[in-house]
PDB file of N, CA and C in Angstrom:
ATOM      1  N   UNK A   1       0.843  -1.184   0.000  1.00  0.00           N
ATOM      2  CA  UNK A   1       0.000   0.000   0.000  1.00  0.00           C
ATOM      3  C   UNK A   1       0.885   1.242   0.000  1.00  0.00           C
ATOM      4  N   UNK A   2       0.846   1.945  -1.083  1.00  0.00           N
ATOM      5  CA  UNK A   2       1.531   3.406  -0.984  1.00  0.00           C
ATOM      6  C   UNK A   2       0.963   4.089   0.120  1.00  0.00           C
ATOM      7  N   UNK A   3       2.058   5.284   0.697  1.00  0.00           N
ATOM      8  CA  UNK A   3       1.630   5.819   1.470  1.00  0.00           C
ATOM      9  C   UNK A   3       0.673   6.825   1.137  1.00  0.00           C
ATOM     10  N   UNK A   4       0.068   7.418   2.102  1.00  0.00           N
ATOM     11  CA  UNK A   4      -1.349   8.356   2.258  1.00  0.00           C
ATOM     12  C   UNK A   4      -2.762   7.730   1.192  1.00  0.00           C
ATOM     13  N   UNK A   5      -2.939   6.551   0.910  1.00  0.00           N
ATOM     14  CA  UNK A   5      -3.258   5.606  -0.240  1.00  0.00           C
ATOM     15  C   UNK A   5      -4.781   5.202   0.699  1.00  0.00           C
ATOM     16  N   UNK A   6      -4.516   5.407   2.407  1.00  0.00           N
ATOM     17  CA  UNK A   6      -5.659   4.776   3.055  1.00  0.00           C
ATOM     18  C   UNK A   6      -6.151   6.013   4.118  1.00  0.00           C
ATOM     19  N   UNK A   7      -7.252   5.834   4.158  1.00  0.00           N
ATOM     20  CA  UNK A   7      -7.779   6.876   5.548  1.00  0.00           C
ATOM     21  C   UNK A   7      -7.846   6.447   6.330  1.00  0.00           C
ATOM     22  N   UNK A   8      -7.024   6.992   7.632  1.00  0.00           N
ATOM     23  CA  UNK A   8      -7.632   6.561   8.907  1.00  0.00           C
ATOM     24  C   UNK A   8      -7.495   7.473   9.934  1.00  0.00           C
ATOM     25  N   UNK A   9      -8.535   6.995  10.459  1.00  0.00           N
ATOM     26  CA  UNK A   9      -9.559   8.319  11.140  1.00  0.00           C
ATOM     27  C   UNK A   9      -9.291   8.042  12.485  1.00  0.00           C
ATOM     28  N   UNK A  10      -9.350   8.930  13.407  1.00  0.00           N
ATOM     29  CA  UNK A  10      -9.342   8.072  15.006  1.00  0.00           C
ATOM     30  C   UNK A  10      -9.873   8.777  15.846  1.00  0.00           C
ATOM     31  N   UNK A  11     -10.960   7.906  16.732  1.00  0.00           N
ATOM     32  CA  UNK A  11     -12.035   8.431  17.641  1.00  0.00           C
ATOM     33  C   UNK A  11     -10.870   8.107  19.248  1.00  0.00           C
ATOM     34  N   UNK A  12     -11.408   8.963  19.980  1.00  0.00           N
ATOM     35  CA  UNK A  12     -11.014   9.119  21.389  1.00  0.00           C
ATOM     36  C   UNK A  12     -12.451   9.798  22.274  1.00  0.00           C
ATOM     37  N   UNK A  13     -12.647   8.533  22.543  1.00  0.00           N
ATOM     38  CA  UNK A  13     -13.913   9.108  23.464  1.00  0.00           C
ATOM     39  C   UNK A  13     -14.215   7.950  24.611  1.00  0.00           C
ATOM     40  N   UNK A  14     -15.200   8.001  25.453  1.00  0.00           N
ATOM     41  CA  UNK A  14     -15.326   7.652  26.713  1.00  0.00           C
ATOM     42  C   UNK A  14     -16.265   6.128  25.943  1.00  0.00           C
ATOM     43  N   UNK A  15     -16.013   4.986  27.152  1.00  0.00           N
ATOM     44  CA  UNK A  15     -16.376   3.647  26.319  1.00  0.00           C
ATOM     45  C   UNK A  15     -18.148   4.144  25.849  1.00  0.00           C
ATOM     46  N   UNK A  16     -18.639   4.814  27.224  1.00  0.00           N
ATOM     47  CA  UNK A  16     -20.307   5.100  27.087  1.00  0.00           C
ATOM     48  C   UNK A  16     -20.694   5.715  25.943  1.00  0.00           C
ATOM     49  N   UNK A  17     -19.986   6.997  25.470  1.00  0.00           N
ATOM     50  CA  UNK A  17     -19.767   7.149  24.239  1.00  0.00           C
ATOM     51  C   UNK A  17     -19.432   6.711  22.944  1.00  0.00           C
ATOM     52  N   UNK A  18     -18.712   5.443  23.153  1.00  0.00           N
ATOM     53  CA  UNK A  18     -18.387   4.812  22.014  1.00  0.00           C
ATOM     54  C   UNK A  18     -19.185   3.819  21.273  1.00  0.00           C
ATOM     55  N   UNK A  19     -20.084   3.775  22.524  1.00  0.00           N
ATOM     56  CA  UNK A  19     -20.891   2.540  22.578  1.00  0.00           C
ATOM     57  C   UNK A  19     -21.953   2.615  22.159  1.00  0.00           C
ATOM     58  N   UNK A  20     -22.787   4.457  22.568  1.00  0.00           N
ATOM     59  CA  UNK A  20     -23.751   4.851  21.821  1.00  0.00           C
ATOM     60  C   UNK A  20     -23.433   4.915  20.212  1.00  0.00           C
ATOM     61  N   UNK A  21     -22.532   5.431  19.713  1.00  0.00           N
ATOM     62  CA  UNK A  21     -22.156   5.313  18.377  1.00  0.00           C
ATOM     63  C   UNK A  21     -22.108   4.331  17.780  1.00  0.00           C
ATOM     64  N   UNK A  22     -21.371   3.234  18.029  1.00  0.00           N
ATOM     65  CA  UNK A  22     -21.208   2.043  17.542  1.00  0.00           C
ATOM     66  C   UNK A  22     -22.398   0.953  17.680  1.00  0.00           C
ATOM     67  N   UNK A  23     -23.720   1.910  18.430  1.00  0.00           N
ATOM     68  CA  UNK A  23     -24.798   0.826  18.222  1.00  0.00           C
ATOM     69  C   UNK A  23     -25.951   1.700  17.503  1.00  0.00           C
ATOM     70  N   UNK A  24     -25.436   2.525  16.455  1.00  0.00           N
ATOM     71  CA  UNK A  24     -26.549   3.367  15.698  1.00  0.00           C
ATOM     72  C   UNK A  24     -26.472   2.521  14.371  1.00  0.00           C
ATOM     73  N   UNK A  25     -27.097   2.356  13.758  1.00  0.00           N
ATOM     74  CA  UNK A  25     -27.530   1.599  11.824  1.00  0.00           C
ATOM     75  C   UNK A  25     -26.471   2.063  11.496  1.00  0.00           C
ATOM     76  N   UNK A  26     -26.324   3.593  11.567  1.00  0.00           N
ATOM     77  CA  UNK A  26     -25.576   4.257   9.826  1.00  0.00           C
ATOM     78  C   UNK A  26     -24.212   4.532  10.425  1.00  0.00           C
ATOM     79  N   UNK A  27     -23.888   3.776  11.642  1.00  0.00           N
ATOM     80  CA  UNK A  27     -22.153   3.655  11.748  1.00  0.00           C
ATOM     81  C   UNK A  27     -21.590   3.562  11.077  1.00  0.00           C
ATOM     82  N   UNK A  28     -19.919   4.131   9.872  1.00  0.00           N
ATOM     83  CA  UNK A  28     -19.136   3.773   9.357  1.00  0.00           C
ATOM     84  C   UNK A  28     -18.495   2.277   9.743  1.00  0.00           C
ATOM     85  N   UNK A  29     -17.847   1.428   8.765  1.00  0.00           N
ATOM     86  CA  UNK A  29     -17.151   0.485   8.992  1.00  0.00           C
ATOM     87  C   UNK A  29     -16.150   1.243  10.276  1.00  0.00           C
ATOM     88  N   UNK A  30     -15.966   0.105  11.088  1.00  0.00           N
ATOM     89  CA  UNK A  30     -14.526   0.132  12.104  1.00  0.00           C
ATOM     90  C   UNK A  30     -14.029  -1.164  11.699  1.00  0.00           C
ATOM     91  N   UNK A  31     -12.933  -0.843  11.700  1.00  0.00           N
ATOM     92  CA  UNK A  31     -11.668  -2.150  11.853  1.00  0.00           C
ATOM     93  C   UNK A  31     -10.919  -2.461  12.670  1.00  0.00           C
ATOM     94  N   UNK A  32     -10.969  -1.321  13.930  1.00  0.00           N
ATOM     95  CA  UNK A  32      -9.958  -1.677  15.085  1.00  0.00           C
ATOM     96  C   UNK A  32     -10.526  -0.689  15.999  1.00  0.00           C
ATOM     97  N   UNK A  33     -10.799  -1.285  17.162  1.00  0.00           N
ATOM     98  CA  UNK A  33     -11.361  -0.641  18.073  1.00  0.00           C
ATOM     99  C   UNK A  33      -9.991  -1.345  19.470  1.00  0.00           C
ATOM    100  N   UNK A  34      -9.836  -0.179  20.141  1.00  0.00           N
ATOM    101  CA  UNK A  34      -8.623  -0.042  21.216  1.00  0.00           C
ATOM    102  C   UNK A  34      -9.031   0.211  22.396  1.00  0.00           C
ATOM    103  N   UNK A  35      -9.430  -0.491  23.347  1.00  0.00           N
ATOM    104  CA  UNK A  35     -10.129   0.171  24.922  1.00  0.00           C
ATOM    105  C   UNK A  35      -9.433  -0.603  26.026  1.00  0.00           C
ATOM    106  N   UNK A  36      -9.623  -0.367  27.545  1.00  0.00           N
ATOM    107  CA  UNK A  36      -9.126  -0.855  27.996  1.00  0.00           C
ATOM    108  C   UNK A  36     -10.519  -1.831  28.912  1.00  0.00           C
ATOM    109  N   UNK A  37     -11.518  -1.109  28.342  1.00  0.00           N
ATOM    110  CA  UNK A  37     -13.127  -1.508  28.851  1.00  0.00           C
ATOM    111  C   UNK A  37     -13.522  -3.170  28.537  1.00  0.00           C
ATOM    112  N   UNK A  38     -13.641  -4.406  29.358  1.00  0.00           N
ATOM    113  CA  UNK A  38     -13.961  -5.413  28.771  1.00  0.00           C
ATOM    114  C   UNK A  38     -15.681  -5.825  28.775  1.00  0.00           C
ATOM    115  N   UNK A  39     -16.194  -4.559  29.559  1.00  0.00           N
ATOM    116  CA  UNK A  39     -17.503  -4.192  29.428  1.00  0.00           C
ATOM    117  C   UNK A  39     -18.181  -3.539  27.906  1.00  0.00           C
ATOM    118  N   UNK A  40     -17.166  -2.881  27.797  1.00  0.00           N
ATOM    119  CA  UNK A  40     -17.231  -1.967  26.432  1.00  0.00           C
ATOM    120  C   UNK A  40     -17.840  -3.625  25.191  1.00  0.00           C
ATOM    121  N   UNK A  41     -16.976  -4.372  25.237  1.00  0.00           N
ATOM    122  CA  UNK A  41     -16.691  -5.024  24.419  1.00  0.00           C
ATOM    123  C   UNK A  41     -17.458  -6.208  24.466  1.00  0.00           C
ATOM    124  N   UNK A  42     -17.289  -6.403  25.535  1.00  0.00           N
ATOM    125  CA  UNK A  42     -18.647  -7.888  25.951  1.00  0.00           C
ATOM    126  C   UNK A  42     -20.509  -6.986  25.585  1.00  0.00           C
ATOM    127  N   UNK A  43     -20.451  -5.522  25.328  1.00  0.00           N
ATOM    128  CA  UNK A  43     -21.856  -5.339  24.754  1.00  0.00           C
ATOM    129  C   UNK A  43     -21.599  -5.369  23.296  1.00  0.00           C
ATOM    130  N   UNK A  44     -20.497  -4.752  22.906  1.00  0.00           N
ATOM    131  CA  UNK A  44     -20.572  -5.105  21.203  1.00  0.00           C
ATOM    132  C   UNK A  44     -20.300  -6.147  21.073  1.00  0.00           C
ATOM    133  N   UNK A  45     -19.845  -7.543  21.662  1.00  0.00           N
ATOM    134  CA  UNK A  45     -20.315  -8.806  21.296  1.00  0.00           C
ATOM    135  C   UNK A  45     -21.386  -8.908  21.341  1.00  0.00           C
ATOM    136  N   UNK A  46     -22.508  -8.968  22.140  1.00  0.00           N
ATOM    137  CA  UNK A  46     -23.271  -9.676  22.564  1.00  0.00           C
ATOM    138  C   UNK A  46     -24.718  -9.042  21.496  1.00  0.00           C
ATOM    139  N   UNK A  47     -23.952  -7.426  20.810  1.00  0.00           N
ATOM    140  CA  UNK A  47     -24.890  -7.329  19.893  1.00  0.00           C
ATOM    141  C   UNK A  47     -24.271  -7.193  17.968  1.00  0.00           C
ATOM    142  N   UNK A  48     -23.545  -8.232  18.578  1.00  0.00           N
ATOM    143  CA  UNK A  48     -22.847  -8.603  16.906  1.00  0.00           C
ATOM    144  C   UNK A  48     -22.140  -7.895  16.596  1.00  0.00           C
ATOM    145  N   UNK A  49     -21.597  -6.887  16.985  1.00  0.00           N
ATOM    146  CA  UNK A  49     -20.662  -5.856  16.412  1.00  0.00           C
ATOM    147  C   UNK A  49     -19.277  -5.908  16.258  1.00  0.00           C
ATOM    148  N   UNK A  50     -18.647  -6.903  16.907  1.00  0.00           N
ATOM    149  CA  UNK A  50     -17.182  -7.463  16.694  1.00  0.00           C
ATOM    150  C   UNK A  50     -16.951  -8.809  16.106  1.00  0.00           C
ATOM    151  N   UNK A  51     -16.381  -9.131  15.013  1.00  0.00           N
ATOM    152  CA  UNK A  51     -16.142 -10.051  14.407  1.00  0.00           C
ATOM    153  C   UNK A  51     -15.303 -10.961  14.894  1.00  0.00           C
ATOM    154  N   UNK A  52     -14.886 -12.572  14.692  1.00  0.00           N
ATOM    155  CA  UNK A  52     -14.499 -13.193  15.063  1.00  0.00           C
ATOM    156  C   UNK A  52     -13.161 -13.634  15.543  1.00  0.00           C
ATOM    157  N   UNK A  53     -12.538 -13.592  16.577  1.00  0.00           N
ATOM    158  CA  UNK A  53     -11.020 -13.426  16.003  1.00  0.00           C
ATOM    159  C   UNK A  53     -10.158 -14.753  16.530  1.00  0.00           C
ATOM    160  N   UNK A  54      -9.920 -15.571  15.641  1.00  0.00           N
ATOM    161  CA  UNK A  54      -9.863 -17.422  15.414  1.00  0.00           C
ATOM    162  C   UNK A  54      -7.889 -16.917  15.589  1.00  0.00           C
ATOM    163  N   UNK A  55      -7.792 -16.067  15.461  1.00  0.00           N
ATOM    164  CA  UNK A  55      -5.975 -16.413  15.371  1.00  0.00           C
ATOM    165  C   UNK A  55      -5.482 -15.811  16.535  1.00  0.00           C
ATOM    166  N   UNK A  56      -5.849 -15.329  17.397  1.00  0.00           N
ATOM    167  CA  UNK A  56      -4.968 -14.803  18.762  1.00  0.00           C
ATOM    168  C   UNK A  56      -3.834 -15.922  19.406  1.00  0.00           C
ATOM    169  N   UNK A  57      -2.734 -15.124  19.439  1.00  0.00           N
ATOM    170  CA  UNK A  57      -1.966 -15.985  20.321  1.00  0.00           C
ATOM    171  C   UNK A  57      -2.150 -16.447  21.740  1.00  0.00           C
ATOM    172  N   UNK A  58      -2.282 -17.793  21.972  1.00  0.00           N
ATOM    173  CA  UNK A  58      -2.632 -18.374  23.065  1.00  0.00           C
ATOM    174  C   UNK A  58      -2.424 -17.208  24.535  1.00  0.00           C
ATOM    175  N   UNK A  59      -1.001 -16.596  24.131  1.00  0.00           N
ATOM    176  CA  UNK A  59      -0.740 -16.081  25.611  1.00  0.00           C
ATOM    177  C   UNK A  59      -0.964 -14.352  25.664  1.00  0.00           C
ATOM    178  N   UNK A  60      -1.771 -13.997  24.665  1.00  0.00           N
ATOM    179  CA  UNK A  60      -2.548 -12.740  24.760  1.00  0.00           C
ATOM    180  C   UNK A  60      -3.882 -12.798  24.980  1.00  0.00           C
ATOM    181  N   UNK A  61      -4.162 -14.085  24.863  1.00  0.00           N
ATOM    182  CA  UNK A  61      -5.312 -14.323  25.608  1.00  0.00           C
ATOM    183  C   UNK A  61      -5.198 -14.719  27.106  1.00  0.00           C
ATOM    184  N   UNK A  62      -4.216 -14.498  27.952  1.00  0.00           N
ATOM    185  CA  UNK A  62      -4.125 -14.962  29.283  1.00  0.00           C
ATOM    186  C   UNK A  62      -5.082 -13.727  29.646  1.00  0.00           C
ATOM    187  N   UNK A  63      -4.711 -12.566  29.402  1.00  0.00           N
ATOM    188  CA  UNK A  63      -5.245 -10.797  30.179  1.00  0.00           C
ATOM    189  C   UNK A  63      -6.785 -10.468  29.925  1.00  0.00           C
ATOM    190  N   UNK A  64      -7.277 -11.773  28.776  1.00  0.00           N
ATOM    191  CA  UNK A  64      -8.986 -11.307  28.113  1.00  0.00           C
ATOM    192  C   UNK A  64      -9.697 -12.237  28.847  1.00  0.00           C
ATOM    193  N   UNK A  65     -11.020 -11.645  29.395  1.00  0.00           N
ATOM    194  CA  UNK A  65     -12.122 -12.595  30.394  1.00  0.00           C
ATOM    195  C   UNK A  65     -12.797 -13.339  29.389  1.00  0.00           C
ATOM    196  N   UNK A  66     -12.675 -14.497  30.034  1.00  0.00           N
ATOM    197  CA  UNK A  66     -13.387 -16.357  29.195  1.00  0.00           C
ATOM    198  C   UNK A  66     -14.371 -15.464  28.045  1.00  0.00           C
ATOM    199  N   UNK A  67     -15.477 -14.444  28.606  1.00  0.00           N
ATOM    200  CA  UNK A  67     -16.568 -14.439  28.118  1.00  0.00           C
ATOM    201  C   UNK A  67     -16.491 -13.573  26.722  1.00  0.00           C
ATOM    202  N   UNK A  68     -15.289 -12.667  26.196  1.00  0.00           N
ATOM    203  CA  UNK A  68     -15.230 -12.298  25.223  1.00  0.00           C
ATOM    204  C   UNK A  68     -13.953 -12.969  24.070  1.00  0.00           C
ATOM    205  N   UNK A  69     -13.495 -13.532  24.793  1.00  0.00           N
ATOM    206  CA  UNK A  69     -12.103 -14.362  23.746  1.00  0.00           C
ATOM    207  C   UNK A  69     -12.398 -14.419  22.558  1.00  0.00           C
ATOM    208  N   UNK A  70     -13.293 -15.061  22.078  1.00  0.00           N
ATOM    209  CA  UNK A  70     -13.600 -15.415  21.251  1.00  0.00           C
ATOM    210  C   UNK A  70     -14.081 -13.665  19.877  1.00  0.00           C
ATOM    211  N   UNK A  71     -13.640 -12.731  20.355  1.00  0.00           N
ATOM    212  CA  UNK A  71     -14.006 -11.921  19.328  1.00  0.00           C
ATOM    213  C   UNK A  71     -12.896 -10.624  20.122  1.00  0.00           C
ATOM    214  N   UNK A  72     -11.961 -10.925  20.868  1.00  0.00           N
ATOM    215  CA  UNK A  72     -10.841  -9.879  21.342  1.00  0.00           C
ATOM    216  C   UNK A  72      -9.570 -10.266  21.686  1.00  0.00           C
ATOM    217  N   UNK A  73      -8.460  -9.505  21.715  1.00  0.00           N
ATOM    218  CA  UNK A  73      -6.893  -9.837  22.178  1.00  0.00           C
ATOM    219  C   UNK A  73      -6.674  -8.833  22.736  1.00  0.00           C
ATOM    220  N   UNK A  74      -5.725  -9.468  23.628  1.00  0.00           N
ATOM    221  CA  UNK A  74      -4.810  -8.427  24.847  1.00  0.00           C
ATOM    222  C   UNK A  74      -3.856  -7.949  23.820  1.00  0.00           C
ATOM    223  N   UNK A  75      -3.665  -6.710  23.983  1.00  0.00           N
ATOM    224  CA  UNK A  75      -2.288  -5.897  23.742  1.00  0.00           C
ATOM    225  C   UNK A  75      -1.343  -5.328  24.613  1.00  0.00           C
ATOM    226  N   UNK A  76      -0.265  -5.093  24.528  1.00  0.00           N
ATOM    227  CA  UNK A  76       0.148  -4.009  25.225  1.00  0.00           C
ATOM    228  C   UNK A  76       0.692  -2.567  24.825  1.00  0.00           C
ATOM    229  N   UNK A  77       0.129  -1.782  25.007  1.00  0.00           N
ATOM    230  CA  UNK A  77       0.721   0.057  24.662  1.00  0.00           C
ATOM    231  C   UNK A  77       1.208   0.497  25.646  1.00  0.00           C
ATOM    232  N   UNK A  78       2.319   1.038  25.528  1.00  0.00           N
ATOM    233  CA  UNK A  78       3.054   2.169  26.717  1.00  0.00           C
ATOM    234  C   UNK A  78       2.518   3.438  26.697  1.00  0.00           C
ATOM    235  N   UNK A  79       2.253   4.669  27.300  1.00  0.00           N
ATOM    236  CA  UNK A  79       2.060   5.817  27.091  1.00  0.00           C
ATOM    237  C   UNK A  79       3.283   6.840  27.865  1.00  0.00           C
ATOM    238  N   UNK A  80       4.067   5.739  27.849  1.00  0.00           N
ATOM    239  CA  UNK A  80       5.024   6.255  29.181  1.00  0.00           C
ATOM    240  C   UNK A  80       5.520   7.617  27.759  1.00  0.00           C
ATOM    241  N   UNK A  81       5.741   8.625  28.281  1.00  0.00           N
ATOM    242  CA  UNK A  81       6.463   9.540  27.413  1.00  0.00           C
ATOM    243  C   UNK A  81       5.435  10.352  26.916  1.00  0.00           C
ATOM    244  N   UNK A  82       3.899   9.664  26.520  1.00  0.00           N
ATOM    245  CA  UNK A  82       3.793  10.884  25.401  1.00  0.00           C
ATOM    246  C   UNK A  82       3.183  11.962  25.891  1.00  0.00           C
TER     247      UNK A  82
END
């Protein structure tokens, strides 16, 4: 992919906020959603909104609760610095 070739856009807002958005019809596609909320995420499972994710490495799934695995992975980000 050449550079500047893709848009990407980035929301920063509170999970309650994110959550109202991401459960309206005329939402834009998302492809990566980043929180530290596993509440956030166990409601957009539970109303279809996160797709499946079959390839996580076994041991990034140690940090994700039983009940969303199946559609999330642990990461880690530093913010130390910025």
């Amino acid at each position: 992919t050449e550079p500047e070739s893709v848009m990407i856009r980035t929301l920063n807002r509170t999970s309650a906020s994110l959550e109202q958005l991401l459960d309206t019809d005329n939402v834009e596609n998302v492809d990566l959603i980043l929180t530290s909320s596993p509440m956030l995420l166990q409601h957009l499972q539970e109303h279809q909104k996160l797709a499946p994710f079959d390839d996580a490495p076994a041991e990034s799934q140690n940090l994700v609760p039983e009940s969303i695995r199946a559609t999330s992975v642990a990461v880690a980000i530093s913010g130390f610095g910025l």
